[in-house]
C-alpha atoms as a PDB file:
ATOM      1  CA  UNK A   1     120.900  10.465 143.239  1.00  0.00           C
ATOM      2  CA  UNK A   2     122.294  14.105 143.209  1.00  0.00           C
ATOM      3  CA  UNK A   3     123.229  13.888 139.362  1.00  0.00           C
ATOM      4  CA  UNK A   4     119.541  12.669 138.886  1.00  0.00           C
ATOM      5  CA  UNK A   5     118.413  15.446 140.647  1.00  0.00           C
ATOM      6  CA  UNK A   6     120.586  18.118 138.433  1.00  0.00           C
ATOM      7  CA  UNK A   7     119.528  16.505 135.198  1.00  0.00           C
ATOM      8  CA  UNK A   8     115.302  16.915 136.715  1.00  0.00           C
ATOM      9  CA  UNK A   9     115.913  20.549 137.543  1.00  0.00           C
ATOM     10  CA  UNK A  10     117.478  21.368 133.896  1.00  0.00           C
ATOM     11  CA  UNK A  11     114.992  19.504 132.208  1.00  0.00           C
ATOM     12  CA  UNK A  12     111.804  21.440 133.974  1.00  0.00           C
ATOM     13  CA  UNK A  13     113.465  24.582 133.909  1.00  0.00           C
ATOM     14  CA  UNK A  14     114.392  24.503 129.886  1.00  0.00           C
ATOM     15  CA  UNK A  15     110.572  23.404 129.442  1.00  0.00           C
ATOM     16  CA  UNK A  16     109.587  26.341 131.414  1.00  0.00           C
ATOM     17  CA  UNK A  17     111.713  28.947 129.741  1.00  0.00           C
ATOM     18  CA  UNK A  18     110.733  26.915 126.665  1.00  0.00           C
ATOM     19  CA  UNK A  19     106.507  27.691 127.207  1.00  0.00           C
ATOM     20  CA  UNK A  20     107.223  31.299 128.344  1.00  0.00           C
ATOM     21  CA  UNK A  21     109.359  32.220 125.351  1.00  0.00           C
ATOM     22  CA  UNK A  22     106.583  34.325 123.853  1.00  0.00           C
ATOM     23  CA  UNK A  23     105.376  35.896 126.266  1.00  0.00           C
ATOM     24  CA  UNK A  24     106.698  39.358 127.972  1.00  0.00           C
ATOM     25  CA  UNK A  25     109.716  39.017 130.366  1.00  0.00           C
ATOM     26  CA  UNK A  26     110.745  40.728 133.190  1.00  0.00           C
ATOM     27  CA  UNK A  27     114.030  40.866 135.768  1.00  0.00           C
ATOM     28  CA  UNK A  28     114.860  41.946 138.932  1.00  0.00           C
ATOM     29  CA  UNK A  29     118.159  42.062 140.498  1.00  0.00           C
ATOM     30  CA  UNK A  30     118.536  43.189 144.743  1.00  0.00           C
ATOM     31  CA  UNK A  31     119.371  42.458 147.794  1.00  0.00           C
ATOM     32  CA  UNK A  32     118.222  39.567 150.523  1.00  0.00           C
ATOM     33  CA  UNK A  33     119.024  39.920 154.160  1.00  0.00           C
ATOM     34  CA  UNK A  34     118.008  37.680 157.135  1.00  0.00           C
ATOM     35  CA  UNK A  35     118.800  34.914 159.166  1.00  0.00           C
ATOM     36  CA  UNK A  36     120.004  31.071 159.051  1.00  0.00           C
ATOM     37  CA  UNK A  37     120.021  28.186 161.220  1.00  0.00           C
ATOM     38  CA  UNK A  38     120.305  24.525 160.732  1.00  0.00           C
ATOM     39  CA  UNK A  39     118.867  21.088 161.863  1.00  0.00           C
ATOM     40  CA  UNK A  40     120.911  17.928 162.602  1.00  0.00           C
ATOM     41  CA  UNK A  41     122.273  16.279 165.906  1.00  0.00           C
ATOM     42  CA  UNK A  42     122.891  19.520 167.895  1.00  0.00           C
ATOM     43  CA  UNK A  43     119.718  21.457 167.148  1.00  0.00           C
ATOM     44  CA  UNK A  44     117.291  18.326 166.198  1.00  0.00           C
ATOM     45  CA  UNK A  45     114.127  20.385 166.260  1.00  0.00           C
ATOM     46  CA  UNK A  46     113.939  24.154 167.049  1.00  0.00           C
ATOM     47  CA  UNK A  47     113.523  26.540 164.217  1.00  0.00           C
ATOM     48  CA  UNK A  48     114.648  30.077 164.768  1.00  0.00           C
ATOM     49  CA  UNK A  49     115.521  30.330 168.167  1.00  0.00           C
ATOM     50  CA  UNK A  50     118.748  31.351 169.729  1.00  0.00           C
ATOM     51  CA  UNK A  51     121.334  29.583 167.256  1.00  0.00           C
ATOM     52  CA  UNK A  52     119.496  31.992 163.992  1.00  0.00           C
ATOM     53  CA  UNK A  53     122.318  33.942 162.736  1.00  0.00           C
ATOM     54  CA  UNK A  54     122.173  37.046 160.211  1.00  0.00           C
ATOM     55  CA  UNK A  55     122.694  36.151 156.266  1.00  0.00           C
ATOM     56  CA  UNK A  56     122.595  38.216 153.315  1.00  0.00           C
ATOM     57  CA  UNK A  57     123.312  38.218 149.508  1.00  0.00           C
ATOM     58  CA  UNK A  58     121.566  38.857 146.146  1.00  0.00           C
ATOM     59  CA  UNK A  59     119.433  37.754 144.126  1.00  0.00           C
ATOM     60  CA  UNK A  60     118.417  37.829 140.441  1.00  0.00           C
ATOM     61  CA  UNK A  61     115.015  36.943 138.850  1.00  0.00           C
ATOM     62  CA  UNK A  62     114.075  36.541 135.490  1.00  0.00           C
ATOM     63  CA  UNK A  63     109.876  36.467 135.345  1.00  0.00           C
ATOM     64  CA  UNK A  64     109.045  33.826 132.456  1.00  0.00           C
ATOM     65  CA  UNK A  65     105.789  35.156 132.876  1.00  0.00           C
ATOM     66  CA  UNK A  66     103.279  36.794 135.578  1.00  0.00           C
ATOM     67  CA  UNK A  67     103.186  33.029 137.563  1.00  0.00           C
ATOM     68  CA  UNK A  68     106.797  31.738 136.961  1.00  0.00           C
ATOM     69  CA  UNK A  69     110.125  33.195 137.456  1.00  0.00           C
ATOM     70  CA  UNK A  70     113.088  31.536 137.606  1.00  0.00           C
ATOM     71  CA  UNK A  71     116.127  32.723 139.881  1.00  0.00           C
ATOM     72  CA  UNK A  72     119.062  32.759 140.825  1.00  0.00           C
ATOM     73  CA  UNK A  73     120.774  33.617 144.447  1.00  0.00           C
ATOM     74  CA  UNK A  74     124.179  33.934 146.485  1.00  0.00           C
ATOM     75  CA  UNK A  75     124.062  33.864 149.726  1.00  0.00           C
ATOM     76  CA  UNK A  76     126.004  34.219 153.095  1.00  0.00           C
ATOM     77  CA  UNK A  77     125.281  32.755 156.201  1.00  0.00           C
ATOM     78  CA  UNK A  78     126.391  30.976 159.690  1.00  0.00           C
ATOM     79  CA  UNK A  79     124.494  27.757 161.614  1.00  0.00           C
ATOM     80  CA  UNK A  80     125.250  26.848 164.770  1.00  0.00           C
ATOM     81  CA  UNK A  81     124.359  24.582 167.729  1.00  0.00           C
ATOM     82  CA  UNK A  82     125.270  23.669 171.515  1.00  0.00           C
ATOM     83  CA  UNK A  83     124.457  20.471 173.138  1.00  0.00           C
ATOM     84  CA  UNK A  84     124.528  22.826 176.331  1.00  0.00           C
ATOM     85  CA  UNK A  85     121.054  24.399 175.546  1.00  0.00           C
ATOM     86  CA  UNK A  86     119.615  21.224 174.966  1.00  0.00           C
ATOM     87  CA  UNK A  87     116.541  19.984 177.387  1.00  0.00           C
ATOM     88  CA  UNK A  88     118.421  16.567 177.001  1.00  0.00           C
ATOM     89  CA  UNK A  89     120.877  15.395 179.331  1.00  0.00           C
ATOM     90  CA  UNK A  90     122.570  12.918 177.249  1.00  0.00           C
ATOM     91  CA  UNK A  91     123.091  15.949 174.639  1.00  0.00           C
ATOM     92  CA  UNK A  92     124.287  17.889 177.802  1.00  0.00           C
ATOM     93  CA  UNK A  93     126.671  15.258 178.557  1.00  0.00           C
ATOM     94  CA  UNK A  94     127.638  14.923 175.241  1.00  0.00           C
ATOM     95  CA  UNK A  95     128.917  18.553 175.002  1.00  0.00           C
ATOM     96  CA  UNK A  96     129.490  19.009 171.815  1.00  0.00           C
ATOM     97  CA  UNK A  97     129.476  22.562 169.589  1.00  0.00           C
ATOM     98  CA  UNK A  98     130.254  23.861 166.239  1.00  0.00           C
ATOM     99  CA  UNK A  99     129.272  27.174 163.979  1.00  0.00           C
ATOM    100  CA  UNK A 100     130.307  27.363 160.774  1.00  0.00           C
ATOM    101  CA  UNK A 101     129.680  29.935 157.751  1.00  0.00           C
ATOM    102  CA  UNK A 102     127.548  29.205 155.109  1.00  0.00           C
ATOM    103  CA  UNK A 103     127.975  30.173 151.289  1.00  0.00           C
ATOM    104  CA  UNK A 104     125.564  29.202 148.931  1.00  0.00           C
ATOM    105  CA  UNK A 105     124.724  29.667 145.254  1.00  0.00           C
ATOM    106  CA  UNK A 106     121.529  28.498 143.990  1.00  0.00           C
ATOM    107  CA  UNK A 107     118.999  28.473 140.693  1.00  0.00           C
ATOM    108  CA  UNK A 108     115.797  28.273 141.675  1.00  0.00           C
ATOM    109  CA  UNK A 109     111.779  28.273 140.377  1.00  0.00           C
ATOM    110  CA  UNK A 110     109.128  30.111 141.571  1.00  0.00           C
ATOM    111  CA  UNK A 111     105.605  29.711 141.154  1.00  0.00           C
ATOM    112  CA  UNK A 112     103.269  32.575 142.072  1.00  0.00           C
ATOM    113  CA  UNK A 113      99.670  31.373 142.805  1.00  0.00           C
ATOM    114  CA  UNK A 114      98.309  34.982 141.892  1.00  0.00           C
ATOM    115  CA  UNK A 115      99.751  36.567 138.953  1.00  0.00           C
ATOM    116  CA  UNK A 116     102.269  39.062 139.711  1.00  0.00           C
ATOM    117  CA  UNK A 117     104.282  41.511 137.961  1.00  0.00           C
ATOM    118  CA  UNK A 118     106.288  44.822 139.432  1.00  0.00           C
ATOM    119  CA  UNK A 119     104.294  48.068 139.125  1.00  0.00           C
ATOM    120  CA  UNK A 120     100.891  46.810 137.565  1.00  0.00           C
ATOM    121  CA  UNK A 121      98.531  47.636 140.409  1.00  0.00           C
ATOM    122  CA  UNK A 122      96.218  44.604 139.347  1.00  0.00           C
ATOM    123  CA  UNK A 123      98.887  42.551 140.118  1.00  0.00           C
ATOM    124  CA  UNK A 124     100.423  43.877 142.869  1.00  0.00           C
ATOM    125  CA  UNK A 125     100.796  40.515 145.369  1.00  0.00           C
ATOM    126  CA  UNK A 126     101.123  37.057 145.497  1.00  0.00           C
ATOM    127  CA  UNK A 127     101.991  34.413 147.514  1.00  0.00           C
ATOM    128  CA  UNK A 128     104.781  31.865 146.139  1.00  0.00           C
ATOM    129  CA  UNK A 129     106.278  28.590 146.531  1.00  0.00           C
ATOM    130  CA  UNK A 130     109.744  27.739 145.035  1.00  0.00           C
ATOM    131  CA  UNK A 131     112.647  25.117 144.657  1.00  0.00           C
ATOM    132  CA  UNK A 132     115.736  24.440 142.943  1.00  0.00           C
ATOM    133  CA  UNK A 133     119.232  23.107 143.186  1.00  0.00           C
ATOM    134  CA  UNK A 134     122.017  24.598 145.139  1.00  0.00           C
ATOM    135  CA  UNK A 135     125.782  23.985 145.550  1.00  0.00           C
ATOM    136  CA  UNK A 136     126.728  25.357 149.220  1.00  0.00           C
ATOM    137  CA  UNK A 137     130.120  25.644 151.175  1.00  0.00           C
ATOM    138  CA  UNK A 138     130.284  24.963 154.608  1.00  0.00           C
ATOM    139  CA  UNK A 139     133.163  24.967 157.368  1.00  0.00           C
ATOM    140  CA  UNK A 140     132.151  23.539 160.770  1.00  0.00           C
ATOM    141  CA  UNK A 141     134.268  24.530 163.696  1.00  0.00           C
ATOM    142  CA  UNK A 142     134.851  23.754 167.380  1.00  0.00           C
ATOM    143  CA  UNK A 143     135.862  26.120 170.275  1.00  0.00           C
ATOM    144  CA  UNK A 144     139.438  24.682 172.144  1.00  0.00           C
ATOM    145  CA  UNK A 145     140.272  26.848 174.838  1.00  0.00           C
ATOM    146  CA  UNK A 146     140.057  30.322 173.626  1.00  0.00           C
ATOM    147  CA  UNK A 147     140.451  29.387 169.701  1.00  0.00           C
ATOM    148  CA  UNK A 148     138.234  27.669 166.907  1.00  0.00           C
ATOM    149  CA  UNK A 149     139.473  25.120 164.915  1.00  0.00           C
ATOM    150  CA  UNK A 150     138.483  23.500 162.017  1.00  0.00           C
ATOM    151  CA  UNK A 151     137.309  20.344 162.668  1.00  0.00           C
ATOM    152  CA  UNK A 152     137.456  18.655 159.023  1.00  0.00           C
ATOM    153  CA  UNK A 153     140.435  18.327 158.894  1.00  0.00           C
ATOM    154  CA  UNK A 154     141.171  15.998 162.755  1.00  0.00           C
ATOM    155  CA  UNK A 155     138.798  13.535 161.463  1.00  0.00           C
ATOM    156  CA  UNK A 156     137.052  13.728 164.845  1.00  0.00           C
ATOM    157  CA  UNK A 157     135.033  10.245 164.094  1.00  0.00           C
ATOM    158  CA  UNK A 158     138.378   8.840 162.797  1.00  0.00           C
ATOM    159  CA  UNK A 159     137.767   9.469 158.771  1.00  0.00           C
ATOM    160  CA  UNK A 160     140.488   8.449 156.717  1.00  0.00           C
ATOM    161  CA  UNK A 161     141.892   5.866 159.701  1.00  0.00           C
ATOM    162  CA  UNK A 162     141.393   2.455 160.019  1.00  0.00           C
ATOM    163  CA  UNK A 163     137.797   1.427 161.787  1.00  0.00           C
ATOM    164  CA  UNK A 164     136.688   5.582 161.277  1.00  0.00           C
ATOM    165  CA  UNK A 165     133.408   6.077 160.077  1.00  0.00           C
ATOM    166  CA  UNK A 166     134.657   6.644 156.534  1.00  0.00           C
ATOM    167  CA  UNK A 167     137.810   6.129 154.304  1.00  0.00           C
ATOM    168  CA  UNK A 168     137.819   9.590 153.317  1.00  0.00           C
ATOM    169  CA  UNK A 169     137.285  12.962 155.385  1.00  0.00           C
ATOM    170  CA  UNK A 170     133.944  14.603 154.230  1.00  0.00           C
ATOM    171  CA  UNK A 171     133.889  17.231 151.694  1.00  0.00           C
ATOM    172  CA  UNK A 172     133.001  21.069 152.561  1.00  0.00           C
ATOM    173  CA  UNK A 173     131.200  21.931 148.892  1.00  0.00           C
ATOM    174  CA  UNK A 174     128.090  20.076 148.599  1.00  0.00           C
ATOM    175  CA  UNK A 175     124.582  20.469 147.167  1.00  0.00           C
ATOM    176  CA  UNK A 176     121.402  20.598 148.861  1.00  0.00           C
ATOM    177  CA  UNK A 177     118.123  21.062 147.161  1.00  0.00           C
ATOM    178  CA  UNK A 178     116.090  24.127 148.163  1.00  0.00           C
ATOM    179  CA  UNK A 179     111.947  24.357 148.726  1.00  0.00           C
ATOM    180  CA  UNK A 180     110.274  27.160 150.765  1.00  0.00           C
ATOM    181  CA  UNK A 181     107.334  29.723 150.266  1.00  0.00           C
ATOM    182  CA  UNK A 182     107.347  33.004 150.329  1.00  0.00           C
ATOM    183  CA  UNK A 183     104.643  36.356 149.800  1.00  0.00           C
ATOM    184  CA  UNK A 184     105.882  39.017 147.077  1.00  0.00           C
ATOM    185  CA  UNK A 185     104.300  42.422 146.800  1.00  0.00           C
ATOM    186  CA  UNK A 186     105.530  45.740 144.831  1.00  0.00           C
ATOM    187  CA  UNK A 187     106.738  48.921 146.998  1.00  0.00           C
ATOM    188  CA  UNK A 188     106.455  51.382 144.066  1.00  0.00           C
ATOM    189  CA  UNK A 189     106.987  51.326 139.902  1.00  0.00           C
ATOM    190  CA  UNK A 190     109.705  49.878 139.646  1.00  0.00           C
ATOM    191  CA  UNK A 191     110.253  48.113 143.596  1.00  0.00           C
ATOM    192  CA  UNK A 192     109.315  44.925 144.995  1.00  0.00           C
ATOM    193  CA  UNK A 193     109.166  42.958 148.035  1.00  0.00           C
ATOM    194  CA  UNK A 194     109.679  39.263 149.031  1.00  0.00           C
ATOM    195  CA  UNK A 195     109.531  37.555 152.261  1.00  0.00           C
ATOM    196  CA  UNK A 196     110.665  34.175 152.246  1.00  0.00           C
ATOM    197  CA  UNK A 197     111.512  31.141 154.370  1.00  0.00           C
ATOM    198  CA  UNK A 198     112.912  28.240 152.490  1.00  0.00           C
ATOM    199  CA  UNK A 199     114.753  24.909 153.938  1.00  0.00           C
ATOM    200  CA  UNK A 200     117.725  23.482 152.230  1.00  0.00           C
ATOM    201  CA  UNK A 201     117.511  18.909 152.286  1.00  0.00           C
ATOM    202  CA  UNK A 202     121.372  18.383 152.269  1.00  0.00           C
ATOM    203  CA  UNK A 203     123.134  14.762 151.346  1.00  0.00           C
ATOM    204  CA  UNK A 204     125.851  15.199 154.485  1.00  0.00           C
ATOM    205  CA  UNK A 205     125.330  14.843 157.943  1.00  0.00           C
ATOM    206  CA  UNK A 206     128.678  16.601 158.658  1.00  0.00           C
ATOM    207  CA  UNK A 207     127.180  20.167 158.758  1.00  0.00           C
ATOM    208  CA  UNK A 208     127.849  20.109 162.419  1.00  0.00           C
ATOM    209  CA  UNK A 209     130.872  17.598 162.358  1.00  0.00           C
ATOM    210  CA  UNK A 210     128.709  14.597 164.347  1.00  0.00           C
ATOM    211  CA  UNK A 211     127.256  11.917 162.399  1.00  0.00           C
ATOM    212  CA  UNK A 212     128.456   8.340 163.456  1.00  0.00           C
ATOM    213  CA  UNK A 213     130.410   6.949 166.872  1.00  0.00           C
ATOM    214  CA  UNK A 214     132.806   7.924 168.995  1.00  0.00           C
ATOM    215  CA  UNK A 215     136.276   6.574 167.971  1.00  0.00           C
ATOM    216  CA  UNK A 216     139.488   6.101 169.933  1.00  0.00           C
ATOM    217  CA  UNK A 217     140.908   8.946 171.508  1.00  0.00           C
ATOM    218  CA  UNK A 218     144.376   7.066 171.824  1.00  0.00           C
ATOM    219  CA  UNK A 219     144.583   6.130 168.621  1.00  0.00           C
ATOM    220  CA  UNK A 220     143.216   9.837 167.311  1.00  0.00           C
ATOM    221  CA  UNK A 221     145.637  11.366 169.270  1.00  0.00           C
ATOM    222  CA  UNK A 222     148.464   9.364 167.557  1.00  0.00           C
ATOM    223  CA  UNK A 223     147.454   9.960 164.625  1.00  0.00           C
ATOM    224  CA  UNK A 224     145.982  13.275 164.056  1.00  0.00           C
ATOM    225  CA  UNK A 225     147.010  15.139 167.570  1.00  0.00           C
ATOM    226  CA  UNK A 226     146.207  16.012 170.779  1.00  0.00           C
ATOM    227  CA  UNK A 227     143.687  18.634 169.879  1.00  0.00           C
ATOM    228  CA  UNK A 228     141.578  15.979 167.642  1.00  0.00           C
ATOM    229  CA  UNK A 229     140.989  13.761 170.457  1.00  0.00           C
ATOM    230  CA  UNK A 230     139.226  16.294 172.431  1.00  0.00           C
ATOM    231  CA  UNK A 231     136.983  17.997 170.046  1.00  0.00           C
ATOM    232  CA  UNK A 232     135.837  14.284 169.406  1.00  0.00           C
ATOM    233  CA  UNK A 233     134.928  13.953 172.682  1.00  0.00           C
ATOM    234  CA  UNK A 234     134.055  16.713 175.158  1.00  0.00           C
ATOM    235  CA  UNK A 235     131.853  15.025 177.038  1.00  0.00           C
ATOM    236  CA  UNK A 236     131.196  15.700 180.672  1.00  0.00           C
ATOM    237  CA  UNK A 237     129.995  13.638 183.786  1.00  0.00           C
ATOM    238  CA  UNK A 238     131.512  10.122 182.545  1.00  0.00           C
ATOM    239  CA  UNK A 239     133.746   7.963 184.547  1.00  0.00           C
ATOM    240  CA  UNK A 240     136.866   9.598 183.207  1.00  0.00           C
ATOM    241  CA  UNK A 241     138.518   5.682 183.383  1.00  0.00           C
ATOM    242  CA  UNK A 242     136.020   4.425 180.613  1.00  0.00           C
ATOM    243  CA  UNK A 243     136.104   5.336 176.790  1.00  0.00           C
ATOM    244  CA  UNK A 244     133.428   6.862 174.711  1.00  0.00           C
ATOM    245  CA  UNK A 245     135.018   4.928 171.711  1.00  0.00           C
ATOM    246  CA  UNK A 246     132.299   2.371 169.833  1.00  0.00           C
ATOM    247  CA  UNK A 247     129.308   4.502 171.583  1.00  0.00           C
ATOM    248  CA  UNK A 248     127.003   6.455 168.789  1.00  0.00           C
ATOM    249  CA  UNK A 249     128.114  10.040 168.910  1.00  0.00           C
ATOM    250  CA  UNK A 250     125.349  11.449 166.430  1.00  0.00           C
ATOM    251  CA  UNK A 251     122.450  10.136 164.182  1.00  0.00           C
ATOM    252  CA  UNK A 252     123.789   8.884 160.956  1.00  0.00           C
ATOM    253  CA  UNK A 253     120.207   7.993 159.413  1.00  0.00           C
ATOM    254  CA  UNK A 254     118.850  11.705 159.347  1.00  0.00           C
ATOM    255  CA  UNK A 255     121.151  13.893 157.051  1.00  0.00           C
ATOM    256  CA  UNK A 256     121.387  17.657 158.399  1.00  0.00           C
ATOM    257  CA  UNK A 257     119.066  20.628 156.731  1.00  0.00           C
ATOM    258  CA  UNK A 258     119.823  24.453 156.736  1.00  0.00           C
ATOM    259  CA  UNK A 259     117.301  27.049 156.320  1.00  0.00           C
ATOM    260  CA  UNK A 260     117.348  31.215 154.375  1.00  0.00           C
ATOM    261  CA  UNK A 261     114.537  33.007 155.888  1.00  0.00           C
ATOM    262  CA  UNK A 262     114.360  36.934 155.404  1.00  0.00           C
ATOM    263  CA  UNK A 263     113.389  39.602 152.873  1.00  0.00           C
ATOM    264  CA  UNK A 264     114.447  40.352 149.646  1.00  0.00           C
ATOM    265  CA  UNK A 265     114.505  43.936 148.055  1.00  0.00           C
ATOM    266  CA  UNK A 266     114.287  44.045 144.118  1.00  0.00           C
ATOM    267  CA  UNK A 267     114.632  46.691 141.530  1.00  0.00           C
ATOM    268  CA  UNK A 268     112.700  45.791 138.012  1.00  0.00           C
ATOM    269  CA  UNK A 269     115.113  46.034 134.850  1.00  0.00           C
ATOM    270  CA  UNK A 270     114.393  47.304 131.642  1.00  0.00           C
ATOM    271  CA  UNK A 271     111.508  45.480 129.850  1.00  0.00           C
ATOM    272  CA  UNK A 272     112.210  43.101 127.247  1.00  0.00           C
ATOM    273  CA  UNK A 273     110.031  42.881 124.510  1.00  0.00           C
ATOM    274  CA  UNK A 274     107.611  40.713 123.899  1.00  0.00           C
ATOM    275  CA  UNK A 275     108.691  38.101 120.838  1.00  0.00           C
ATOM    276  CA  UNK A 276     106.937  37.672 117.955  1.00  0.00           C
ATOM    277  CA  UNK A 277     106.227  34.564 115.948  1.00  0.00           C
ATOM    278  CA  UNK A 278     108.781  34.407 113.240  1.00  0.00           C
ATOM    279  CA  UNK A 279     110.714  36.960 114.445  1.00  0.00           C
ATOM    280  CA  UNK A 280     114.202  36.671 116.170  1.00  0.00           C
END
């Protein structure tokens, strides 16, 4: 499914470039700061609240023409979540929490509804929608005493052991596919300004390290160490004589999101010339 996505996005976005070949380009290279968050098992449903963290990066655009630009962006960011914030009490009692960074580079489309182009006053905002294809990095990480450890690699549901929730531990580079909208408006000449808040549909529920059941914490701690076997199950208020292990620990049907939302500051390059028939 992700490969079919890849080969979708190339295809539109060589038509595209294709159809604005003749017409006069444009590009924009700056600087995007704001905030990220995510969605999965230990934030199911609040967008920026307290878990929003500060991002950043940059960003490069290359207007096809005054409606479509395509782009491309890196970008740095952290998610979090805390079953301890929660309004449930089984998530309270389930204790679980993670932050981990996020790195992500991206080529995306944009589509301007007005037409839009840096210093022409007649043109001087528009809102946008956009979407692409991103490869991301991710890290997730629970607190143990004073100390956060990686969690990947203790296999907290068991991954890579026999009866785990998978045969191998998940990986930490995916893609994700990003959508979003955005407003765009120029500051001056040769200056413009975005504002922007785009979600990110991942294929891995492992952002936050919860996904499946609970497995053995004997058997975890035999295998993979003390320290596994208690970030796999924190859980508070339970008969400390009876075992987690078999009970679902996350939501493996819903895969988790993350989400850029911020501004971006852009400085207009050089013109390139408009192409003419015949002429290369």
């Amino acid at each position: 499914m992700k490969k079919q996505y890849f080969i979708l996005f190339i295809a539109l976005l060589t038509a595209l470039t294709s159809i604005a070949q003749r017409k006069k380009r444009t590009a924009e290279i700056g600087v995007f700061l704001g905030g990220s968050y995510y969605i999965g098992e230990l934030n199911p449903l609040h967008h920026i609240n307290q878990f929003t963290k500060p991002a950043g990066g940059f960003v490069f655009r290359y207007n096809l023409n005054k409606r479509l630009s395509a782009r491309a962006n890196l970008l740095f960011g952290n998610i979090e979540g805390h079953d301890s914030f929660s309004n449930s009490e089984a998530a309270q009692q389930r204790n679980l929490s993670f932050k981990s960074p996020i790195t992500e580079f991206s080529g995306q489309l944009e589509f301007n509804f007005l037409e839009y182009q840096i210093g022409v006053e007649k043109h001087k905002f528009s809102p946008y929608i956009f979407f692409g294809l991103a490869g991301f990095k991710f890290n997730p990480q629970g607190q143990y005493g004073n100390n956060w450890v990686n969690l990947q690699p203790l296999g907290t549901e068991g991954q890579g052991l026999e009866g785990g929730a998978s045969k191998k531990k998940y990986k930490l580079v995916q893609m994700s596919i990003p959508f979003g909208v955005g407003a765009k408006a120029n500051l001056s000449k040769n200056i413009g300004l975005s504002f922007e808040w785009g979600m990110r549909k991942t294929f891995t529920d492992y952002l936050d390290d919860v996904s499946k059941k609970y497995y053995d914490p004997v058997a975890l701690a035999a295998a993979r160490g003390t320290t596994a076997a208690v970030m796999s199950d924190p859980s508070i208020g339970t008969d400390p004589g009876v075992s987690n292990a078999g009970r679902q620990r996350g939501n493996p049907t819903n895969k988790d999101w993350y989400s850029f939302i911020g501004i971006a500051l852009t400085i207009k390059l050089k013109d390139r010339p408009e192409t003419c028939p015949g002429v290369h």
